[in-house]
Protein backbone atom coordinates (compact mmCIF):
# COMPACT_ATOMS: atom_id res chain seq x y z
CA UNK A 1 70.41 25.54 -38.46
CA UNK A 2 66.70 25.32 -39.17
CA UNK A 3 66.55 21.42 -40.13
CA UNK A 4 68.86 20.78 -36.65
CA UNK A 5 66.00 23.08 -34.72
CA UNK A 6 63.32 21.02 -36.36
CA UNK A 7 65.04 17.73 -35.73
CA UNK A 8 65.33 18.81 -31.83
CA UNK A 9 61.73 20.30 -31.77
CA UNK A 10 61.19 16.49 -33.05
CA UNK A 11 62.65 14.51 -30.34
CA UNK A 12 61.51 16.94 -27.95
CA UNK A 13 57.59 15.85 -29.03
CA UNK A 14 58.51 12.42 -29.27
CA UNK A 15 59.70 12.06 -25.72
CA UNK A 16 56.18 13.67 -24.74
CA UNK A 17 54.20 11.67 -26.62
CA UNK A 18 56.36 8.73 -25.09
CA UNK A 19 55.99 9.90 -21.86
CA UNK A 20 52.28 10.22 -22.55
CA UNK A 21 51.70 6.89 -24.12
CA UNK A 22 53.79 5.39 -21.00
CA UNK A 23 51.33 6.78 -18.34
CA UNK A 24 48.06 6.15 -19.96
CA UNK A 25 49.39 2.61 -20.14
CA UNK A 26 50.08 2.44 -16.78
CA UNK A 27 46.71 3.72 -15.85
CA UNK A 28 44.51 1.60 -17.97
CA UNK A 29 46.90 -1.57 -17.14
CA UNK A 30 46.79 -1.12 -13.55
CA UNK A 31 43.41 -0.55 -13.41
CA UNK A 32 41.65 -3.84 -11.91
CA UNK A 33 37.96 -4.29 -9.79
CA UNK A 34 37.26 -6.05 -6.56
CA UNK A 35 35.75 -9.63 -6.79
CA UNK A 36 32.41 -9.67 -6.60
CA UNK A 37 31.07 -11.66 -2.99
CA UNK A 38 33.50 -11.22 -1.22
CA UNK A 39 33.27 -11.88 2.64
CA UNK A 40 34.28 -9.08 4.75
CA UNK A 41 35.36 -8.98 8.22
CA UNK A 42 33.21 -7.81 11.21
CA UNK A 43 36.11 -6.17 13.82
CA UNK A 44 35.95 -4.67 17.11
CA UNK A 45 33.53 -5.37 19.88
CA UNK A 46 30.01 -4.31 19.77
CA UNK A 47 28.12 -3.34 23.07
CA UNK A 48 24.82 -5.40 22.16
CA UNK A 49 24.69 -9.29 21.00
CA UNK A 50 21.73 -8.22 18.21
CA UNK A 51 18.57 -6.23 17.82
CA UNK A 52 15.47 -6.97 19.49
CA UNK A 53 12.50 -6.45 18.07
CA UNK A 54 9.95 -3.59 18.92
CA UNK A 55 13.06 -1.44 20.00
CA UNK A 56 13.80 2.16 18.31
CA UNK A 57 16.59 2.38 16.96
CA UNK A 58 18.75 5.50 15.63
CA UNK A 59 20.82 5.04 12.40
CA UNK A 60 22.77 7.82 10.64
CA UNK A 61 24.55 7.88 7.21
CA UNK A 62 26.64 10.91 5.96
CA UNK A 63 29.15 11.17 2.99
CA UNK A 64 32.24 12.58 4.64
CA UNK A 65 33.91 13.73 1.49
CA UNK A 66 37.69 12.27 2.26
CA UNK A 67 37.74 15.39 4.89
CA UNK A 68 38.31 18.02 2.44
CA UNK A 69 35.16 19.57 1.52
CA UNK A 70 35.03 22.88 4.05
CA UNK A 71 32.41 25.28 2.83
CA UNK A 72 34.61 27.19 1.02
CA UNK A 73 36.25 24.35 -1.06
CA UNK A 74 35.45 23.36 -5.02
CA UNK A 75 36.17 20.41 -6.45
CA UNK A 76 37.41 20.03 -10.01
CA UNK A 77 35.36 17.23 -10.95
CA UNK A 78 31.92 19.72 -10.28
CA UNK A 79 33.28 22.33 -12.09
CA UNK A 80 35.81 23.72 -9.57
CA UNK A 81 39.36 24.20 -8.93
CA UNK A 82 40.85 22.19 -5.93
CA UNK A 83 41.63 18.35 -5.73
CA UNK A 84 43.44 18.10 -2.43
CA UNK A 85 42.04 19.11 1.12
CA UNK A 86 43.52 22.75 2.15
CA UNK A 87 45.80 20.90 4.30
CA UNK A 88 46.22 17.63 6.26
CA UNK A 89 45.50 19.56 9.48
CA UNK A 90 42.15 20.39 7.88
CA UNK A 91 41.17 16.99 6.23
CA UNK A 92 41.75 15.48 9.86
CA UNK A 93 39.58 18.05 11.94
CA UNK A 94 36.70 17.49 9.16
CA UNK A 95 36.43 14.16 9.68
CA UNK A 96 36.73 14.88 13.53
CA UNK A 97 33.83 17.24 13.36
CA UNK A 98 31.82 14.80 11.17
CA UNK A 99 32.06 12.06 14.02
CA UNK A 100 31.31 14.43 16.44
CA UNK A 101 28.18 15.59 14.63
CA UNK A 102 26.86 11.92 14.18
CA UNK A 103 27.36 10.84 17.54
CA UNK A 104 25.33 13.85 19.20
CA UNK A 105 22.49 12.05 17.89
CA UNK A 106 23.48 8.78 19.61
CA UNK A 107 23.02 6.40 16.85
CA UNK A 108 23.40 2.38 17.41
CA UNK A 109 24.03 2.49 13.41
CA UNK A 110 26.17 4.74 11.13
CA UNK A 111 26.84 4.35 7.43
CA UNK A 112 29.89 6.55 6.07
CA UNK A 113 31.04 6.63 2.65
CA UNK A 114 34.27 8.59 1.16
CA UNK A 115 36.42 7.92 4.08
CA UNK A 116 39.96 6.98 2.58
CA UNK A 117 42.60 5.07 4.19
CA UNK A 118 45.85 6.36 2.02
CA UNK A 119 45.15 8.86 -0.66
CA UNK A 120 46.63 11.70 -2.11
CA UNK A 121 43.94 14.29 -2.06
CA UNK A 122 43.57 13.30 1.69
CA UNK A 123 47.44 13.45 3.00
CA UNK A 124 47.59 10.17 3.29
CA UNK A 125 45.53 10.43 6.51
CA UNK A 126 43.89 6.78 7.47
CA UNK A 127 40.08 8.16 8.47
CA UNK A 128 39.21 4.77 8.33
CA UNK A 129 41.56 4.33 11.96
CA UNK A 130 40.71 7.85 12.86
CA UNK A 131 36.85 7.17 12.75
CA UNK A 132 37.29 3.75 14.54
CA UNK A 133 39.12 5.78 17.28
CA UNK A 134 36.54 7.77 17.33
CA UNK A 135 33.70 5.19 17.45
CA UNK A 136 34.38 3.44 20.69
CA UNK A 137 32.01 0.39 21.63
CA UNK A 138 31.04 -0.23 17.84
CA UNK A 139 31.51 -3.10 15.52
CA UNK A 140 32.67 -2.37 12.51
CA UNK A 141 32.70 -3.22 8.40
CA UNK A 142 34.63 -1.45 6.02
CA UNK A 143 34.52 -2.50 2.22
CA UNK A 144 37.07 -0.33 -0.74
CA UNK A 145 34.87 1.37 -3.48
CA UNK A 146 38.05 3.02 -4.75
CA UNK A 147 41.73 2.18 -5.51
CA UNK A 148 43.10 4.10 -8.62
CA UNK A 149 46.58 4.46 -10.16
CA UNK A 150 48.03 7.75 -10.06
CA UNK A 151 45.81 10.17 -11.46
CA UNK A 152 48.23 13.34 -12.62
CA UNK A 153 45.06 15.39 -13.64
CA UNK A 154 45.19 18.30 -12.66
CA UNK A 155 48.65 19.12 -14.00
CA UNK A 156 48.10 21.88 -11.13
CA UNK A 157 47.22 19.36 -8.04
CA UNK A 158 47.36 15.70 -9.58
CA UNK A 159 44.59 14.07 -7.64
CA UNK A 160 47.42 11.13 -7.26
CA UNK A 161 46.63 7.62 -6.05
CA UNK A 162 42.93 7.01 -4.10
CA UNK A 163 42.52 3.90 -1.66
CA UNK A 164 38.56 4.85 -0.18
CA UNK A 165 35.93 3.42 0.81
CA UNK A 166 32.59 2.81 2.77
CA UNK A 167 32.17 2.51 6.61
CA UNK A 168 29.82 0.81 8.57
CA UNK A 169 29.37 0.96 12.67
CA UNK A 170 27.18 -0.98 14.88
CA UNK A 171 26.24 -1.55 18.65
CA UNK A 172 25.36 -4.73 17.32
CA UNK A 173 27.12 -7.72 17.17
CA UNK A 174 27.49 -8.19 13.34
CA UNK A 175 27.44 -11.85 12.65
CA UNK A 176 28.80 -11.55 8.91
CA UNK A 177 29.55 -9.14 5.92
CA UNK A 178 29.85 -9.22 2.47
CA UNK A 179 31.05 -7.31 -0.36
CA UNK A 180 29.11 -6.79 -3.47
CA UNK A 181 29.68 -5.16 -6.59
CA UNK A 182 28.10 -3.08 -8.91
CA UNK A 183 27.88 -2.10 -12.71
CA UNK A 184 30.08 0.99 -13.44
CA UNK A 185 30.86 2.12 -17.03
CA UNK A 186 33.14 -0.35 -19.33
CA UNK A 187 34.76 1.79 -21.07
CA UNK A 188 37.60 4.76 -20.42
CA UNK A 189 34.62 6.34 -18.13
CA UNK A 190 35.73 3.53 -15.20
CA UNK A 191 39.14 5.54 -15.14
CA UNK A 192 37.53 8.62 -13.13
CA UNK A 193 34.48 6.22 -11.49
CA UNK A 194 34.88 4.33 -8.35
CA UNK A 195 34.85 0.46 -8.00
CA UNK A 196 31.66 1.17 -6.82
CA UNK A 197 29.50 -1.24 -4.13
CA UNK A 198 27.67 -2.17 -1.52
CA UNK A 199 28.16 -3.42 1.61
CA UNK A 200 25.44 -5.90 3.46
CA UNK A 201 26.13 -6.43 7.30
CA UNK A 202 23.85 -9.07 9.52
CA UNK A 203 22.36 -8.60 12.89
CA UNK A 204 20.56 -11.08 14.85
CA UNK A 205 17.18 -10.36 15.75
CA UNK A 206 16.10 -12.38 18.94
CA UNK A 207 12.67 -13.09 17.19
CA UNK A 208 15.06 -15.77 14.88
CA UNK A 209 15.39 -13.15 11.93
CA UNK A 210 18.02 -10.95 10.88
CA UNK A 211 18.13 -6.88 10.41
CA UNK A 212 20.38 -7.08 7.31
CA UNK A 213 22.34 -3.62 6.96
CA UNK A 214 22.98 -1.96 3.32
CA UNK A 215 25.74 0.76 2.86
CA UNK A 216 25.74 2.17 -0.67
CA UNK A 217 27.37 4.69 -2.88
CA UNK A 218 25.90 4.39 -6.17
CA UNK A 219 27.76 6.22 -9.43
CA UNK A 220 27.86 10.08 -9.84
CA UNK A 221 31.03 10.92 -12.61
CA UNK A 222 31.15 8.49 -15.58
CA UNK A 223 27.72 6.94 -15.11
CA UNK A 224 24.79 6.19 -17.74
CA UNK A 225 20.91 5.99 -17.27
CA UNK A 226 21.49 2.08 -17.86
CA UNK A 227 24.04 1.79 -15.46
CA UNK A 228 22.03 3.86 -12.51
CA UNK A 229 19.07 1.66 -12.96
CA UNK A 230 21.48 -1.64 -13.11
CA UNK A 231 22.95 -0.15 -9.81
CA UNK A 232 19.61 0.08 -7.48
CA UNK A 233 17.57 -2.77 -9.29
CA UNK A 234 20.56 -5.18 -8.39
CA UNK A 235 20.48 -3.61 -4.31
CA UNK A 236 16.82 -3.46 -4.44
CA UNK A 237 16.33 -7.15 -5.84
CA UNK A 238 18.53 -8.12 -3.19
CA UNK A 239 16.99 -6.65 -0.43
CA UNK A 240 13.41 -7.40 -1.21
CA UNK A 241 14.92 -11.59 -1.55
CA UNK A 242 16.11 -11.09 2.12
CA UNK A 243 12.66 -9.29 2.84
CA UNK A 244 10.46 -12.68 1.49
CA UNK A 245 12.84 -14.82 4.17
CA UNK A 246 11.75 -12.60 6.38
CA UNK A 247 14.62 -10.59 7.30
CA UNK A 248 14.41 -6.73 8.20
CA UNK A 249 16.17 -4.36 5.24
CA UNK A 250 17.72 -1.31 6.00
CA UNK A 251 19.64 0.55 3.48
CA UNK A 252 21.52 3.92 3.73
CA UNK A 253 23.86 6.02 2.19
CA UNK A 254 25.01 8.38 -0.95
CA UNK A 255 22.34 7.62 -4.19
CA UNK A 256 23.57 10.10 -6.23
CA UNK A 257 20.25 11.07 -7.41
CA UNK A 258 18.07 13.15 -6.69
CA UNK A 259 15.94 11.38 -3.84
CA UNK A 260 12.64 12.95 -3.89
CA UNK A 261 12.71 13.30 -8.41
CA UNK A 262 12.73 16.81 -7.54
CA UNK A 263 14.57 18.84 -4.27
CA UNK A 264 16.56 20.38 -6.42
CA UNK A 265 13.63 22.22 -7.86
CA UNK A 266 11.78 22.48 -4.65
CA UNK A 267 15.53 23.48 -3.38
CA UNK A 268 15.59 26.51 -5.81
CA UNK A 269 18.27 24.93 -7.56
CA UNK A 270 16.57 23.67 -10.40
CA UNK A 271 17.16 20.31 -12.35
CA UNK A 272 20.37 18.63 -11.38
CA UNK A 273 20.80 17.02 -14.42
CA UNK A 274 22.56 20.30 -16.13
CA UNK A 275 25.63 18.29 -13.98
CA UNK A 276 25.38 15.10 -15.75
CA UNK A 277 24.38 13.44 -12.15
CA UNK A 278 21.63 13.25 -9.74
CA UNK A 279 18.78 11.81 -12.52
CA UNK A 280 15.56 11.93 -10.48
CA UNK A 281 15.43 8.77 -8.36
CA UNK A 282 14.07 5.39 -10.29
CA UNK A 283 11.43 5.09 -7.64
CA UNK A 284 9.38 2.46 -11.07
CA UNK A 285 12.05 -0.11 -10.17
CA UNK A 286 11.80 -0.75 -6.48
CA UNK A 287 10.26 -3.80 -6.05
CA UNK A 288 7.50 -4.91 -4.00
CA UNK A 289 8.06 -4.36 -0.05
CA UNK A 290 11.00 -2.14 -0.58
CA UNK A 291 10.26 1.38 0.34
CA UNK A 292 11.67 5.20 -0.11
CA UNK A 293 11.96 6.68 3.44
CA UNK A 294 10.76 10.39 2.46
CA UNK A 295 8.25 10.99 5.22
CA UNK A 296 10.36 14.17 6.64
CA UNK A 297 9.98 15.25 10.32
CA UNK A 298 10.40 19.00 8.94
CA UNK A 299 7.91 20.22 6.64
CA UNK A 300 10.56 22.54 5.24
CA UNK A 301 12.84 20.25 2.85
CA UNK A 302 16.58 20.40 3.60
CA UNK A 303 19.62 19.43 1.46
CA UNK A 304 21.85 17.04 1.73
CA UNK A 305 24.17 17.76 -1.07
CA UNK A 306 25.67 20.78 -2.60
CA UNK A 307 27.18 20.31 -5.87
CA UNK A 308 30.95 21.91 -5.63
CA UNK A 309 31.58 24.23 -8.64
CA UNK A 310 31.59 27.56 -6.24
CA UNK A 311 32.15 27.77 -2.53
CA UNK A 312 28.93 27.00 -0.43
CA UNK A 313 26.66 30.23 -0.60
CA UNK A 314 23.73 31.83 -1.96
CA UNK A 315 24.50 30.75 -5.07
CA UNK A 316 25.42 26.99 -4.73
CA UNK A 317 23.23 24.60 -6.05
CA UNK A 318 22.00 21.86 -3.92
CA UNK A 319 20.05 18.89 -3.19
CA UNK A 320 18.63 15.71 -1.77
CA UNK A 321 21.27 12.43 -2.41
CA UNK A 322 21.45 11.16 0.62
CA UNK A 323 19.09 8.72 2.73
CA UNK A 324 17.28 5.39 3.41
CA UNK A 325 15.56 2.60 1.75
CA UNK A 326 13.78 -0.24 4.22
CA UNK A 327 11.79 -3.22 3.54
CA UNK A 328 7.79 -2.93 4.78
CA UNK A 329 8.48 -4.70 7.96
CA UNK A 330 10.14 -1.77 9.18
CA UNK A 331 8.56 1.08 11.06
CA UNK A 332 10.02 4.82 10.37
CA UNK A 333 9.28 6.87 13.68
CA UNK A 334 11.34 9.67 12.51
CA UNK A 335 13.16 10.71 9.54
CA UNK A 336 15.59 14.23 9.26
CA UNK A 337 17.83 15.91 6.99
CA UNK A 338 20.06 17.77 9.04
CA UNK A 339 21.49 21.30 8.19
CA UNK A 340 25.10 21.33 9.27
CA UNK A 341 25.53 23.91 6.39
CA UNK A 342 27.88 21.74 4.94
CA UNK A 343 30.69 23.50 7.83
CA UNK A 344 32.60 20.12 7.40
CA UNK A 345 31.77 17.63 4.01
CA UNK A 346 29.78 18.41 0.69
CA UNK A 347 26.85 16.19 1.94
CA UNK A 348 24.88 17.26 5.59
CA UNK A 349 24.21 13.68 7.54
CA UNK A 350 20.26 11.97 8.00
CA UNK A 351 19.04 10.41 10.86
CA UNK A 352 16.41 7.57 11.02
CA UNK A 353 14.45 6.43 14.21
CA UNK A 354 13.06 2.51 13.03
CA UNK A 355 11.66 -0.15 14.85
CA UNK A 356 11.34 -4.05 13.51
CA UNK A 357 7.80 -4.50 13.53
């Protein structure tokens, strides 16, 4: 009796461990990255032929989170316990409430990143369509940073199969986009990391130059020192090459460090690092005529990140991730961090007033 109860205890394991072998097979086979340069396509019909220059213009960038992050959810990956929105009805109004927020402040440029087109976590919701709907009279660019197998962890609320990625509007007729890609972690670290990237859009300027348009979501989970710095050296380099031809450089969007080398501290949050993400900014490796946009409106610093562990409070931690890079041939007129006390993502949108000098 006790060698047949071992023998089915055996088979039992083995099917398991089968099972087991099976998926992570599956995950690591599947897995695959987006060519590098590839063109993207400019779609819908922009209200404006280009930029002029000597005009102010408005640009906003926010991290919508995939629609789930109300201020009462945690996310598993910081520490908390949910991996799904509280419900499709939820996820949608977020991301209504996000594009509602952004427009009040009647930008002719927004940068979004995290908006997924058919994920788990997010219903299956496409907020790329919803947004578009949303954004009448702007051109758009969207380029995927993220298309995983199915992920089953949690065993409690698999965060299943992602498609995401970044979103780029424009009054501005955008003449041409492209896709590039960055360095994320070789090694079993790429599994929970998104294919991440940038995406570069082009404006005509009527003075013969272009105002050339970087989105950008640079690694959090599964990143290194050496891969951070790789990741803004490589956008950096790029947009100070465009800056020598003479072009205007704008860049926005989710760093994942922390901006200023130290909000969190000036926060009362203390050193992000204790999360394994948001390293002080590598402000060394910008190159010549690429600058950090830090010149705050408020003299009162305001987050633009919370990290997720516990439910947005008293005792969250937060801090700057979000904002702008430009070339020195752009004027900042006004730069602000806006408290939306994270009511409808994890990250609170900044707005930028420029002019191409």
């Amino acid at each position: 009796m006790g060698k047949k109860i071992l023998k089915i205890a055996g088979v039992v394991i083995g099917a398991i461990l089968l099972v087991v072998i099976i998926y992570l097979l599956y995950v690591i086979l599947s897995y695959d990255r987006i060519e590098d340069r590839l063109p993207l396509n400019p779609q819908g019909d922009a209200m404006e032929k280009g930029a002029e220059e000597g005009r102010e213009y408005t640009i906003v960038t926010q991290n919508c989170g995939f629609g789930a992050y109300s201020p009462d959810f945690t996310f598993f990956m910081d520490g908390g316990t949910e991996s799904w929105g509280k419900s499709k009805e939820e996820v949608v109004s977020n991301i209504d409430k996000a594009a509602k927020k952004l427009l009040s402040y009647e930008p002719d440029l927004v940068l979004l990143q995290e908006i997924d087109t058919d994920s788990t976590r997010s219903y299956h919701v496409d907020q790329r369509e919803q947004m578009i709907n949303l954004f009448p009279g702007f051109e758009h660019v969207f380029s995927q940073n993220f298309h995983s197998a199915f992920l089953m962890y949690p065993l409690t609320q698999p965060h299943g199969v992602c498609n995401s990625g970044i979103l780029t509007f424009s009054k501005m007729d955008i003449t041409s986009a492209l896709r590039r890609s960055l360095e994320i972690s070789t090694d079993l670290k790429k599994l929970v990391d998104l294919d991440r990237c940038y995406s570069v859009s082009r404006i005509p300027v009527d003075n013969g130059k272009e105002l050339v348009l970087y989105n950008v979501h640079c690694s959090a989970y599964g990143g290194s020192d050496k891969i951070r710095n790789s990741q803004i050296t490589q956008l950096t380099k790029d947009m100070a090459e465009e800056y020598e031809k003479g072009n205007y450089c704008v860049c926005g969007g989710d760093f994942n460090h922390d901006f200023t080398g130290d909000s969190g501290v000036l926060l009362g949050s203390g050193s992000m690092d204790q999360f394994g993400w948001a390293q002080p900014f590598p402000v060394n490796l910008l190159p010549d005529g690429i600058v950090q946009c830090l010149d705050y409106d408020d003299e009162e610093l305001i987050a633009t990140c919370r990290n997720c562990d516990v439910a947005y409070g008293p005792d969250c931690k937060v801090v700057i991730v979000d904002g702008f890079l430009v070339s020195e041939n752009v004027k900042v007129t006004s730069l602000k961090n806006i408290d939306a006390e994270f009511a409808y993502s994890d990250h609170n949108p900044v707005v930028m007033k420029f002019i191409l000098e």
